[in-house]
N, C-alpha and C. Protein backbone atom coordinates (compact mmCIF):
# COMPACT_ATOMS: atom_id res chain seq x y z
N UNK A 1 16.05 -112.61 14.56
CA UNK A 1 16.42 -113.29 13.33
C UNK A 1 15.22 -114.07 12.81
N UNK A 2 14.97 -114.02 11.47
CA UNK A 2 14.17 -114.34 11.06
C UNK A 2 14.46 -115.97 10.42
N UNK A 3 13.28 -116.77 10.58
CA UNK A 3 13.81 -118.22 10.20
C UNK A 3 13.21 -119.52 11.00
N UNK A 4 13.38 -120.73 10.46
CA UNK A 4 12.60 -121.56 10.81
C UNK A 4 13.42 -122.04 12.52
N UNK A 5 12.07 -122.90 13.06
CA UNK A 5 12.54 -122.82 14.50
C UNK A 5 13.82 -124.04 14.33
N UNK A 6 14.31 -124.59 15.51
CA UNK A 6 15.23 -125.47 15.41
C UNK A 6 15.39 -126.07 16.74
N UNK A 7 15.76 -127.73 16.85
CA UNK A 7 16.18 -128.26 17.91
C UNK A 7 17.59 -127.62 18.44
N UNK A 8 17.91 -127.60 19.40
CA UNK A 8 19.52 -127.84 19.64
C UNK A 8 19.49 -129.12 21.25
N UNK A 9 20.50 -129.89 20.60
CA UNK A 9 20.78 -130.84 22.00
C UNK A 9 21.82 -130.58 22.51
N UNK A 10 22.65 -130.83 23.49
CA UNK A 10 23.38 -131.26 24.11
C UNK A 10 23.62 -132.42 24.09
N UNK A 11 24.84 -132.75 24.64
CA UNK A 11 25.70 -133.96 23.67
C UNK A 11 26.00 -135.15 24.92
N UNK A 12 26.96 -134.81 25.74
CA UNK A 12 26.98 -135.71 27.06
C UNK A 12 25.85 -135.79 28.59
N UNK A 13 25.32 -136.73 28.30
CA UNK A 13 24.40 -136.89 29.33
C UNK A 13 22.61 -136.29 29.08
N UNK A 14 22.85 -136.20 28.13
CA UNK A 14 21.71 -135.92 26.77
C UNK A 14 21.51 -137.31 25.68
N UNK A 15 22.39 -137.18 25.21
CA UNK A 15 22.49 -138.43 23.72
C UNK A 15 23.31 -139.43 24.39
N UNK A 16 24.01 -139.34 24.98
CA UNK A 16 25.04 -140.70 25.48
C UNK A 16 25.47 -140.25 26.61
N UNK A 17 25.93 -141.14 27.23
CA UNK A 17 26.68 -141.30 28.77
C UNK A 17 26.86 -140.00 29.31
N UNK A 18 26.83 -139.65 30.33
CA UNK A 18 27.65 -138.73 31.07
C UNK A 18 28.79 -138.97 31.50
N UNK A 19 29.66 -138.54 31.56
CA UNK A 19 31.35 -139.08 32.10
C UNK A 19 32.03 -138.23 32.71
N UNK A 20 32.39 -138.05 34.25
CA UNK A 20 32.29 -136.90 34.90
C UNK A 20 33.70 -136.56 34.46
N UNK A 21 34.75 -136.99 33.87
CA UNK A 21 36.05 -136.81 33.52
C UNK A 21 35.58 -136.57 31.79
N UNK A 22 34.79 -136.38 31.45
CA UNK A 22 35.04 -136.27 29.78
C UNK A 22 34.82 -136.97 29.13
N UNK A 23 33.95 -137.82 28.31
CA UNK A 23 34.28 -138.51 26.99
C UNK A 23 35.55 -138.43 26.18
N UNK A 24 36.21 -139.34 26.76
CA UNK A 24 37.68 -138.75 25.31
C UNK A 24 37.78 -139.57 24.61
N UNK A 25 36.97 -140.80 24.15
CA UNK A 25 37.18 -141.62 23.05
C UNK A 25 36.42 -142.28 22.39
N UNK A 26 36.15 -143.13 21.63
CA UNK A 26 34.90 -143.67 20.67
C UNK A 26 34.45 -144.63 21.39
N UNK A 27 35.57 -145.38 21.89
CA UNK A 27 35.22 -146.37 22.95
C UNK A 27 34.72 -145.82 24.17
N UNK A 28 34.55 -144.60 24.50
CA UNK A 28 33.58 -144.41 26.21
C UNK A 28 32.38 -143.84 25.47
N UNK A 29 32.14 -143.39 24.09
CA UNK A 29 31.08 -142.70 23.86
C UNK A 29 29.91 -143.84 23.88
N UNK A 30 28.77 -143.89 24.89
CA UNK A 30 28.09 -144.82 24.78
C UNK A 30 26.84 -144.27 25.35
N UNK A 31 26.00 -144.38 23.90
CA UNK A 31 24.43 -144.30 23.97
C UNK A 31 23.66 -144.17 25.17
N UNK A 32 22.64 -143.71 25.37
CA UNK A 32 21.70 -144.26 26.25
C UNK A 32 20.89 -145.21 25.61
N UNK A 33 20.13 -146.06 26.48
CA UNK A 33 18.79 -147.05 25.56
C UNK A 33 17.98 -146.25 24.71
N UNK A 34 17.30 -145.23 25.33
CA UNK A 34 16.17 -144.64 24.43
C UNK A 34 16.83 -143.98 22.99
N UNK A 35 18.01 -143.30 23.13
CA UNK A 35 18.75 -142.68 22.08
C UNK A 35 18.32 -143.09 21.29
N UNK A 36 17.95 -144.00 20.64
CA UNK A 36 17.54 -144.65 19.02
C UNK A 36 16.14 -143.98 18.77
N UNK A 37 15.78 -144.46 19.56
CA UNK A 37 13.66 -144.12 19.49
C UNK A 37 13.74 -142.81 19.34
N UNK A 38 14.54 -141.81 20.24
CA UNK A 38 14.36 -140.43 20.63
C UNK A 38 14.55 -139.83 19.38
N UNK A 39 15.40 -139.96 18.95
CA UNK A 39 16.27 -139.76 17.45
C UNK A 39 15.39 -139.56 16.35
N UNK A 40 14.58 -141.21 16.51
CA UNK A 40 13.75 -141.55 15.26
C UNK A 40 12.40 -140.20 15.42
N UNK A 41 11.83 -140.35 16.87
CA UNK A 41 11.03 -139.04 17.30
C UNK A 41 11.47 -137.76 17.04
N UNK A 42 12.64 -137.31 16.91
CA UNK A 42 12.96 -135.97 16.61
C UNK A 42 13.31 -135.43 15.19
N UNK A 43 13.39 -136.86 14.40
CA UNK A 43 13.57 -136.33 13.11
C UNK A 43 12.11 -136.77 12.60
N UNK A 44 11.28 -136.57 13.33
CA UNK A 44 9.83 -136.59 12.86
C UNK A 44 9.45 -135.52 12.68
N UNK A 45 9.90 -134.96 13.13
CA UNK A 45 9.57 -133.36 13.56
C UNK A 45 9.77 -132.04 12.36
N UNK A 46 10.84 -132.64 11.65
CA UNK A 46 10.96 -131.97 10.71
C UNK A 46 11.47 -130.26 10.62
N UNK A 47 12.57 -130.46 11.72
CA UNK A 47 13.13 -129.05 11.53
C UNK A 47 14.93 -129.64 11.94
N UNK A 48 15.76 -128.52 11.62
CA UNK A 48 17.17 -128.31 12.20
C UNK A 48 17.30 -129.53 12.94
N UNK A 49 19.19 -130.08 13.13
CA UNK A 49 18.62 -130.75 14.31
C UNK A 49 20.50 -130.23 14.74
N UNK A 50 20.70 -129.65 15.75
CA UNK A 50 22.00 -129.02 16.12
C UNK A 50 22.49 -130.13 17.38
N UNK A 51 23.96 -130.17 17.67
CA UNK A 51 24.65 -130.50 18.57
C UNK A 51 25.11 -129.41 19.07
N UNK A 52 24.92 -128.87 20.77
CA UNK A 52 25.91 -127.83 20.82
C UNK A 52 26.59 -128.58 22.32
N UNK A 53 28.04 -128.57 22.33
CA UNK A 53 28.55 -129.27 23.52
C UNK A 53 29.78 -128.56 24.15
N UNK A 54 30.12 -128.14 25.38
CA UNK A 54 31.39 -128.38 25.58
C UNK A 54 32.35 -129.40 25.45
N UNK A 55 33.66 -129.27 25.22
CA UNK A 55 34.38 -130.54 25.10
C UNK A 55 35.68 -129.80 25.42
N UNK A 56 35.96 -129.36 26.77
CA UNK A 56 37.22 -128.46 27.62
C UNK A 56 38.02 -130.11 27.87
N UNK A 57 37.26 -131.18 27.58
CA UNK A 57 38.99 -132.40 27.27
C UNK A 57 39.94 -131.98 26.42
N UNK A 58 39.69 -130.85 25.03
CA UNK A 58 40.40 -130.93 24.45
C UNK A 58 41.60 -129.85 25.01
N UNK A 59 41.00 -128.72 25.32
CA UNK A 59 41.64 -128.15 25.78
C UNK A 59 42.38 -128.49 27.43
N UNK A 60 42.13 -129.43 27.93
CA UNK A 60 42.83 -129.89 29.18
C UNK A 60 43.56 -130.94 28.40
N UNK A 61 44.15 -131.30 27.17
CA UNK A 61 44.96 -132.05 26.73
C UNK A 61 44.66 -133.53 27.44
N UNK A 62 43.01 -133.83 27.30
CA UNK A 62 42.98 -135.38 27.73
C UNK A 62 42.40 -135.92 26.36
N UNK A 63 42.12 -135.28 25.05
CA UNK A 63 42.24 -135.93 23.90
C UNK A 63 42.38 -134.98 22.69
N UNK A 64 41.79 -135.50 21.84
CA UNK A 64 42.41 -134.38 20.34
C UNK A 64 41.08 -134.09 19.79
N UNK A 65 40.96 -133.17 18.98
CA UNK A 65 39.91 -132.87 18.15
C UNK A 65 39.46 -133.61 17.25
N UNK A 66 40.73 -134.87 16.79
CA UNK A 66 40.11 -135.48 15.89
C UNK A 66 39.28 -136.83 16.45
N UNK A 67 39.97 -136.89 17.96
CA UNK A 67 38.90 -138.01 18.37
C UNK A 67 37.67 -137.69 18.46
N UNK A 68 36.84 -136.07 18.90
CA UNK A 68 36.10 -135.64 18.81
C UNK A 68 35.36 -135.59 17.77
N UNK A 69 36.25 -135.18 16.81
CA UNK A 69 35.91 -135.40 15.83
C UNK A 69 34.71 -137.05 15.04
N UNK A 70 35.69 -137.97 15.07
CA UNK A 70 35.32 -139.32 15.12
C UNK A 70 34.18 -139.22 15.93
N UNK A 71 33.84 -138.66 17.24
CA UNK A 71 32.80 -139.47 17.66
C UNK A 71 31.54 -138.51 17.53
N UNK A 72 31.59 -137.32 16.37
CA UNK A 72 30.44 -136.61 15.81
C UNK A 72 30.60 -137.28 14.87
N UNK A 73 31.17 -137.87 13.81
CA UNK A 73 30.77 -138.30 12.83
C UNK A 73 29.99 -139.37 12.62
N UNK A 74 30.64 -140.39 13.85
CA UNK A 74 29.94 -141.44 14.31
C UNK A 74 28.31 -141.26 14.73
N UNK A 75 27.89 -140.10 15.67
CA UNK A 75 26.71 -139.68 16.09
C UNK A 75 26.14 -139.46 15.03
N UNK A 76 26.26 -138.42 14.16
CA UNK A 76 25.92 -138.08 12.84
C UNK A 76 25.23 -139.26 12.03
N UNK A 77 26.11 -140.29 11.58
CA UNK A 77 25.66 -141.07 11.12
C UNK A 77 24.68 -142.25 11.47
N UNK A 78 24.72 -142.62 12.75
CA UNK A 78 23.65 -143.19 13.90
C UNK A 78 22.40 -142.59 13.74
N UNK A 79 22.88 -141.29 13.78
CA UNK A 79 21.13 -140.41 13.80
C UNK A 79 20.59 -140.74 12.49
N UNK A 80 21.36 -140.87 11.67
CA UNK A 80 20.88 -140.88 10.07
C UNK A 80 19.87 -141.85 10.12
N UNK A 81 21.01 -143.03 10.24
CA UNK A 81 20.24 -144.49 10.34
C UNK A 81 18.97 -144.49 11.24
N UNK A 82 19.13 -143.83 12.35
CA UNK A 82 17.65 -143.67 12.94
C UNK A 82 16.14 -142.95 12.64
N UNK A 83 16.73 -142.40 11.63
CA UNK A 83 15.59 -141.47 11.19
C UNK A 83 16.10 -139.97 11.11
N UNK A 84 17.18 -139.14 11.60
CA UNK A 84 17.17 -137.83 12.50
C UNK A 84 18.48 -137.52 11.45
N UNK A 85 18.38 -136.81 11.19
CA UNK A 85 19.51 -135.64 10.37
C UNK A 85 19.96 -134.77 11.22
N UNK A 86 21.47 -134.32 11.89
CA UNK A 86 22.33 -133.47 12.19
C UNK A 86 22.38 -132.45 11.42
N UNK A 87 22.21 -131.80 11.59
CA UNK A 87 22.75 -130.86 10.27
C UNK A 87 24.52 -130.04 10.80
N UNK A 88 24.47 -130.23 12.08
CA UNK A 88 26.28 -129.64 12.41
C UNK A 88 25.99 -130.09 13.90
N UNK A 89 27.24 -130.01 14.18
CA UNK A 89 27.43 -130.09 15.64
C UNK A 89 28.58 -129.34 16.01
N UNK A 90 28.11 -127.84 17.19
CA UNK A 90 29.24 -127.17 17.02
C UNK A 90 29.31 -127.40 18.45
N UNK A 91 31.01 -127.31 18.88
CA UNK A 91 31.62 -127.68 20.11
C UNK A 91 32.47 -126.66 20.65
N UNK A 92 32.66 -126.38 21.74
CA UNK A 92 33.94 -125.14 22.20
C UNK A 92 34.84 -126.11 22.62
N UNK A 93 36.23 -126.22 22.46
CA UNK A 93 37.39 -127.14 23.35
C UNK A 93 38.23 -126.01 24.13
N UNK A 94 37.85 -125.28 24.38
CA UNK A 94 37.96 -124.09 25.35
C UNK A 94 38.04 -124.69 27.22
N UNK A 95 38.45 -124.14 27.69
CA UNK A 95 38.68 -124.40 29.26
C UNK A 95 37.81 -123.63 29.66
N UNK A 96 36.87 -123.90 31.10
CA UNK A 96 35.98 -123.29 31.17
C UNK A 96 36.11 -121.76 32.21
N UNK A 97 37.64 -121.22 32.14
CA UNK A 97 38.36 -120.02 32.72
C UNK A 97 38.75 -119.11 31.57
N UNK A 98 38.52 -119.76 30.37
CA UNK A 98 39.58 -119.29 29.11
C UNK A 98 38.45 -118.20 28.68
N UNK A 99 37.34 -117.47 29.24
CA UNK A 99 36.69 -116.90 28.82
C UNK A 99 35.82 -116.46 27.33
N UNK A 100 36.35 -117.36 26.89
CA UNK A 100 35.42 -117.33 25.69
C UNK A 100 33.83 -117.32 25.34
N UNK A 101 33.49 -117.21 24.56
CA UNK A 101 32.24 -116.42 23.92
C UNK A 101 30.94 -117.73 23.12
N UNK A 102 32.14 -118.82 22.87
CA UNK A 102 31.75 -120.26 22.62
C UNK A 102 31.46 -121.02 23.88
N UNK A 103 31.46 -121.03 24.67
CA UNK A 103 31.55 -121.97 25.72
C UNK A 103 30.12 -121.59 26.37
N UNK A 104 29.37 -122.80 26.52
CA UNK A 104 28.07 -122.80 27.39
C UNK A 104 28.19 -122.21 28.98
N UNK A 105 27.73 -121.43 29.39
CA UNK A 105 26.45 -120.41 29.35
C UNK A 105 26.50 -119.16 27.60
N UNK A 106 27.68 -119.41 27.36
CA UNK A 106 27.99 -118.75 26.03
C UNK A 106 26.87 -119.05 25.04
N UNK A 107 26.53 -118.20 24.32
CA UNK A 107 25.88 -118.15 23.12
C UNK A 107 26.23 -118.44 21.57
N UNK A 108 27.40 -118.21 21.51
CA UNK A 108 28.17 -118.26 19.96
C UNK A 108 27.76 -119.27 19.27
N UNK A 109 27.85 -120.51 19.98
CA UNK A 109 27.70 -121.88 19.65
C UNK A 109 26.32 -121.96 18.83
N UNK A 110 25.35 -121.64 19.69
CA UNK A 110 23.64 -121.04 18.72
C UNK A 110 23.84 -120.58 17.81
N UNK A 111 24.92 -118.96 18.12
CA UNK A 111 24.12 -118.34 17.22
C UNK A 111 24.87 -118.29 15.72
N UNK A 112 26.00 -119.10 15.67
CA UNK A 112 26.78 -120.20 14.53
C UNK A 112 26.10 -120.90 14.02
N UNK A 113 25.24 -121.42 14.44
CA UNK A 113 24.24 -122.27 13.96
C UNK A 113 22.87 -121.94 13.27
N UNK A 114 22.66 -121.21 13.89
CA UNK A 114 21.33 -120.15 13.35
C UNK A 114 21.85 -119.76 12.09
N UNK A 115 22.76 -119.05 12.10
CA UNK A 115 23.32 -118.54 10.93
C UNK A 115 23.11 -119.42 9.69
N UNK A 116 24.08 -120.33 9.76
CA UNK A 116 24.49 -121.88 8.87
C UNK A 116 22.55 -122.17 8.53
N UNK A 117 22.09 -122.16 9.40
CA UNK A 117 20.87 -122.99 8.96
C UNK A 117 19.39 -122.38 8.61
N UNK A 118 19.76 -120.90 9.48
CA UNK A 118 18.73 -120.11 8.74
C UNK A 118 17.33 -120.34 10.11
N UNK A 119 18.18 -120.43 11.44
CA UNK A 119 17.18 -120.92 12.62
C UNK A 119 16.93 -119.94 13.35
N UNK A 120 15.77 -119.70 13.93
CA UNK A 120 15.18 -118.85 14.57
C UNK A 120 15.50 -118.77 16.10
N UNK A 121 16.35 -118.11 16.59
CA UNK A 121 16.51 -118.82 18.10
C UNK A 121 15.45 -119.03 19.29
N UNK A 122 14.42 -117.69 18.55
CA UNK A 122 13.13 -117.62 19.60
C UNK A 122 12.41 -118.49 19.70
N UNK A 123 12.16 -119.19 18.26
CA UNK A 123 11.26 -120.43 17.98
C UNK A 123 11.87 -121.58 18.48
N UNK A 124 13.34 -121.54 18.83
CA UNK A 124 13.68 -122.71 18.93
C UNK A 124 13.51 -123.60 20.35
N UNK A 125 13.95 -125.09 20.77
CA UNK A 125 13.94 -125.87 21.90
C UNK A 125 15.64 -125.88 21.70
N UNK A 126 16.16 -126.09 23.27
CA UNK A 126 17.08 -126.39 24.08
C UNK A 126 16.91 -127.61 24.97
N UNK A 127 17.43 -128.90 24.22
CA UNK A 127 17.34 -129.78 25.73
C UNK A 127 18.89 -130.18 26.13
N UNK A 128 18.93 -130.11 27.49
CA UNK A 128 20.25 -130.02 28.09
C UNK A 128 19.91 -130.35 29.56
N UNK A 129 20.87 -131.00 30.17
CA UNK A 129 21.23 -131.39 31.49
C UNK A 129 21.86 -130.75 32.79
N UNK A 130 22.17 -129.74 32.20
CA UNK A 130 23.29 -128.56 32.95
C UNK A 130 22.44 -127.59 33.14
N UNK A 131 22.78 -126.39 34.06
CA UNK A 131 22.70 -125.37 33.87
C UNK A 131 23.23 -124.62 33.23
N UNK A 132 24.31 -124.61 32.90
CA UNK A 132 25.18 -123.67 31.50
C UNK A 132 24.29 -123.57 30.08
N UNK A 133 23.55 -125.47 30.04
CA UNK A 133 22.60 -125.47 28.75
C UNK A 133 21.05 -124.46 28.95
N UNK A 134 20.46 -124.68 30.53
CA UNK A 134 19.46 -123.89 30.43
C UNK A 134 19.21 -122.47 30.56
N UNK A 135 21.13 -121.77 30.97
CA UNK A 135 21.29 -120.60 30.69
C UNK A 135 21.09 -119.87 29.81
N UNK A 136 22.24 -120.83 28.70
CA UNK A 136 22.21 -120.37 27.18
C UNK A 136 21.13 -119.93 26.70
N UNK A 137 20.07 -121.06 26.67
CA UNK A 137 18.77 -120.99 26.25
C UNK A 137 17.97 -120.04 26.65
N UNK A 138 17.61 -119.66 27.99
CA UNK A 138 17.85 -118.58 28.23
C UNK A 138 17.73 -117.33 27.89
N UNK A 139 18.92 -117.11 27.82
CA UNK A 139 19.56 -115.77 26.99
C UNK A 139 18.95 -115.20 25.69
N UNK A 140 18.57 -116.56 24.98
CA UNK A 140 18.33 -116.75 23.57
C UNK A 140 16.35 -117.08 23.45
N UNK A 141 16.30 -116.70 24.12
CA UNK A 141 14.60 -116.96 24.38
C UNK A 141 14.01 -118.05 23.88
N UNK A 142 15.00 -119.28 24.38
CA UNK A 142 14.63 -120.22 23.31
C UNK A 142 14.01 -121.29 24.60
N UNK A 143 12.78 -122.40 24.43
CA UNK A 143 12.49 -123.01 24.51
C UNK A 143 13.55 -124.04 25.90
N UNK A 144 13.39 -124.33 27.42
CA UNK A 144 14.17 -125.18 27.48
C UNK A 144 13.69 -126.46 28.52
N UNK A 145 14.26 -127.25 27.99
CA UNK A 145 13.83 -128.90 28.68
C UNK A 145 15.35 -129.46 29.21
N UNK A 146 14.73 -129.46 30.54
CA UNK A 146 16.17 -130.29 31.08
C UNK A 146 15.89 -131.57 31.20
N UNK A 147 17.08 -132.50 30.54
CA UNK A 147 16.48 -133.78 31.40
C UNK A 147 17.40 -134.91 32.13
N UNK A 148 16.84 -135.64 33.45
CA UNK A 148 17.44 -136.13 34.19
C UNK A 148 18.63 -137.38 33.98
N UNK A 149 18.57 -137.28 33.20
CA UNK A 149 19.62 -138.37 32.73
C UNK A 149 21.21 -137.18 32.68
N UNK A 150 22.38 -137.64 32.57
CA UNK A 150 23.40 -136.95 32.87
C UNK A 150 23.75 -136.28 34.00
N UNK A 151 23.74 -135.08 34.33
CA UNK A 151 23.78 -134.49 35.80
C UNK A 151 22.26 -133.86 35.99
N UNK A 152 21.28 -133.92 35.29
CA UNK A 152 20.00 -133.50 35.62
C UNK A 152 20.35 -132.35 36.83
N UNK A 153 21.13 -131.57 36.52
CA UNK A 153 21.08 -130.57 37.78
C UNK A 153 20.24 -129.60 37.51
N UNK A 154 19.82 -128.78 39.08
CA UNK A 154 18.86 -127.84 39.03
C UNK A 154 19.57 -126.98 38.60
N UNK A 155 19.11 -125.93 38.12
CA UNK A 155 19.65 -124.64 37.14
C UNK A 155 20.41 -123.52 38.73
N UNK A 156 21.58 -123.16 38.45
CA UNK A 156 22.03 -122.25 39.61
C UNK A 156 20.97 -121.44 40.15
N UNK A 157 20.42 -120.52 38.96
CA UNK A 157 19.87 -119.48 39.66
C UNK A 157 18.34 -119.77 40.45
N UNK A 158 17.91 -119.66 41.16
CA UNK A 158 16.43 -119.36 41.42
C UNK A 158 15.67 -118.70 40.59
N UNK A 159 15.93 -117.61 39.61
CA UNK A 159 15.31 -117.36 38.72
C UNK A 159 15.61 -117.64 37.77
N UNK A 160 16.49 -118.79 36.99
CA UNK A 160 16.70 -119.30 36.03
C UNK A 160 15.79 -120.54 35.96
N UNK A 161 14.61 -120.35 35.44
CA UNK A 161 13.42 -121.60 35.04
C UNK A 161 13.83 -122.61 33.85
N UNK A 162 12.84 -123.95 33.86
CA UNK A 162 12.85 -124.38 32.56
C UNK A 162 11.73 -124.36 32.37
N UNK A 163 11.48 -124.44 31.29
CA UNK A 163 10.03 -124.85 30.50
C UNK A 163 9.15 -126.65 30.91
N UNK A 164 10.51 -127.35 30.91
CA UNK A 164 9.97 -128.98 31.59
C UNK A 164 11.48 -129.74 31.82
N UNK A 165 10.83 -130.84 33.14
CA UNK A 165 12.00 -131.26 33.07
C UNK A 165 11.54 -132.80 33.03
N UNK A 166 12.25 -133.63 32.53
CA UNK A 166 11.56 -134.52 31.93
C UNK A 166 13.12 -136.15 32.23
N UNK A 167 12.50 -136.84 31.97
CA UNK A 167 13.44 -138.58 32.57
C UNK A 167 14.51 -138.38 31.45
N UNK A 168 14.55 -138.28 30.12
CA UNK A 168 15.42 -138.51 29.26
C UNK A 168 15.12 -137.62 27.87
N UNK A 169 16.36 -137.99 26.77
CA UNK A 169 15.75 -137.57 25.73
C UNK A 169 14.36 -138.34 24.51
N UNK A 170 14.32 -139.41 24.77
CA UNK A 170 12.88 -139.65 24.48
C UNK A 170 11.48 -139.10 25.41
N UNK A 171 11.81 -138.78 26.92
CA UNK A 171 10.54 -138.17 26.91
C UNK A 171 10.64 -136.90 26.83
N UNK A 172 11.52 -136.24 26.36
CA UNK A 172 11.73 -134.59 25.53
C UNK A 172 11.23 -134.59 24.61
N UNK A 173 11.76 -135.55 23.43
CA UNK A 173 10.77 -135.84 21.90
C UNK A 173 9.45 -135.40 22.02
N UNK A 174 8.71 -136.80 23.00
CA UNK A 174 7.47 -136.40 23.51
C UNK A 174 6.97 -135.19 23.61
N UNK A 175 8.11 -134.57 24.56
CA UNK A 175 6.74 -133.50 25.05
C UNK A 175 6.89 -132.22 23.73
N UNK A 176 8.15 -132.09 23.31
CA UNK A 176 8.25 -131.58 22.16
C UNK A 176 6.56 -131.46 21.12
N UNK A 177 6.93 -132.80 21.02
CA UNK A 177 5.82 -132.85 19.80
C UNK A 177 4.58 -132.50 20.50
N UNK A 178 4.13 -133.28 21.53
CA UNK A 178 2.76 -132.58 22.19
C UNK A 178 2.49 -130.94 22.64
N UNK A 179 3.75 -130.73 22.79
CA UNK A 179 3.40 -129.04 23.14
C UNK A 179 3.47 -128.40 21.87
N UNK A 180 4.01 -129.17 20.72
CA UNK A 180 3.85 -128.31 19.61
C UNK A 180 4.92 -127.10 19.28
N UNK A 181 5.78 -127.21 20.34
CA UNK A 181 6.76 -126.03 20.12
C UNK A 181 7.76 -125.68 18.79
N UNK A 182 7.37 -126.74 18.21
CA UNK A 182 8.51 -126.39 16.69
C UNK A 182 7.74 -126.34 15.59
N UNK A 183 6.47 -126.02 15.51
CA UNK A 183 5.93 -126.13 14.05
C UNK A 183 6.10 -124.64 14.19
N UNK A 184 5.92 -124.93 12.33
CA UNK A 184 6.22 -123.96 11.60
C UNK A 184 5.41 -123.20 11.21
């Protein structure tokens, strides 16, 4: 696909808290420190800026879509104020047995996004905490940075690499911009 490159983040234990039961409300969604700076660093950058997350609370009936809801809009607008434009944030509320096609190691979620924004998946960065995120990425020949904040887990496979793995999402920004991986 042809098109400009693009960030995609991950949402829990990336941008805010990790919560080994789920984020299910506005009140547990809570920042990390750097989140502000990182933000302001990534909308320096001047490309896409995607959310892609699981959120199987919804589908385990421990909250609703619209609380989910609420707490992208909320993010959304945080980033604004920080410097950093969202342009979407797409989510699966899928169970992670329900086999679907949205759900991280899943691809859909990207390539929904690519679409909408006109993003290149090859050109693009992946930063994520999971292995499901550095799968995806992966798959999609895209760029990936894990970082230790959230479950910082090692990727399942032995031959599933990252590109860097790094303390948080401000020193992702960083290396972002120093490696140069998103110009255009």
């Amino acid at each position: 696909m042809s098109g400009q490159p693009g960030l995609f983040l991950d949402r829990d234990g990336v941008i805010n808290q990790y919560l080994f039961e789920s984020v299910r409300s506005a009140d547990q969604f809570q920042y990390y420190d750097g989140t502000p700076n990182a933000m302001r660093l990534l909308g320096q950058l001047d490309c896409p800026i995607v959310v892609v997350t699981n959120q199987s609370a919804i589908g385990r009936g421990w909250t609703e879509a619209s609380q989910v809801d609420e707490i992208h809009h909320r993010l959304c607008q945080d980033a604004l104020s920080w410097g950093a434009t969202i342009r979407s944030v797409e989510y699966c509320p899928h169970l992670p047995d329900a086999g679907c096609a949205c759900r991280k190691p899943g691809t859909q979620l990207f390539e929904r996004a690519a679409r909408a924004h006109e993003i290149d998946l090859a050109r693009s960065v992946m930063v994520g905490d999971s292995p499901c995120d550095m799968e995806a990425a992966e798959r999609l020949g895209m760029t990936r940075i894990l970082v230790e904040t959230g479950r910082g887990e090692t990727p399942r496979s032995a031959s599933l690499e990252v590109d860097a793995r790094v303390e948080d999402l401000e020193a992702a920004a960083r290396w972002i911009e120093q490696h140069g991986k998103l110009n255009r």
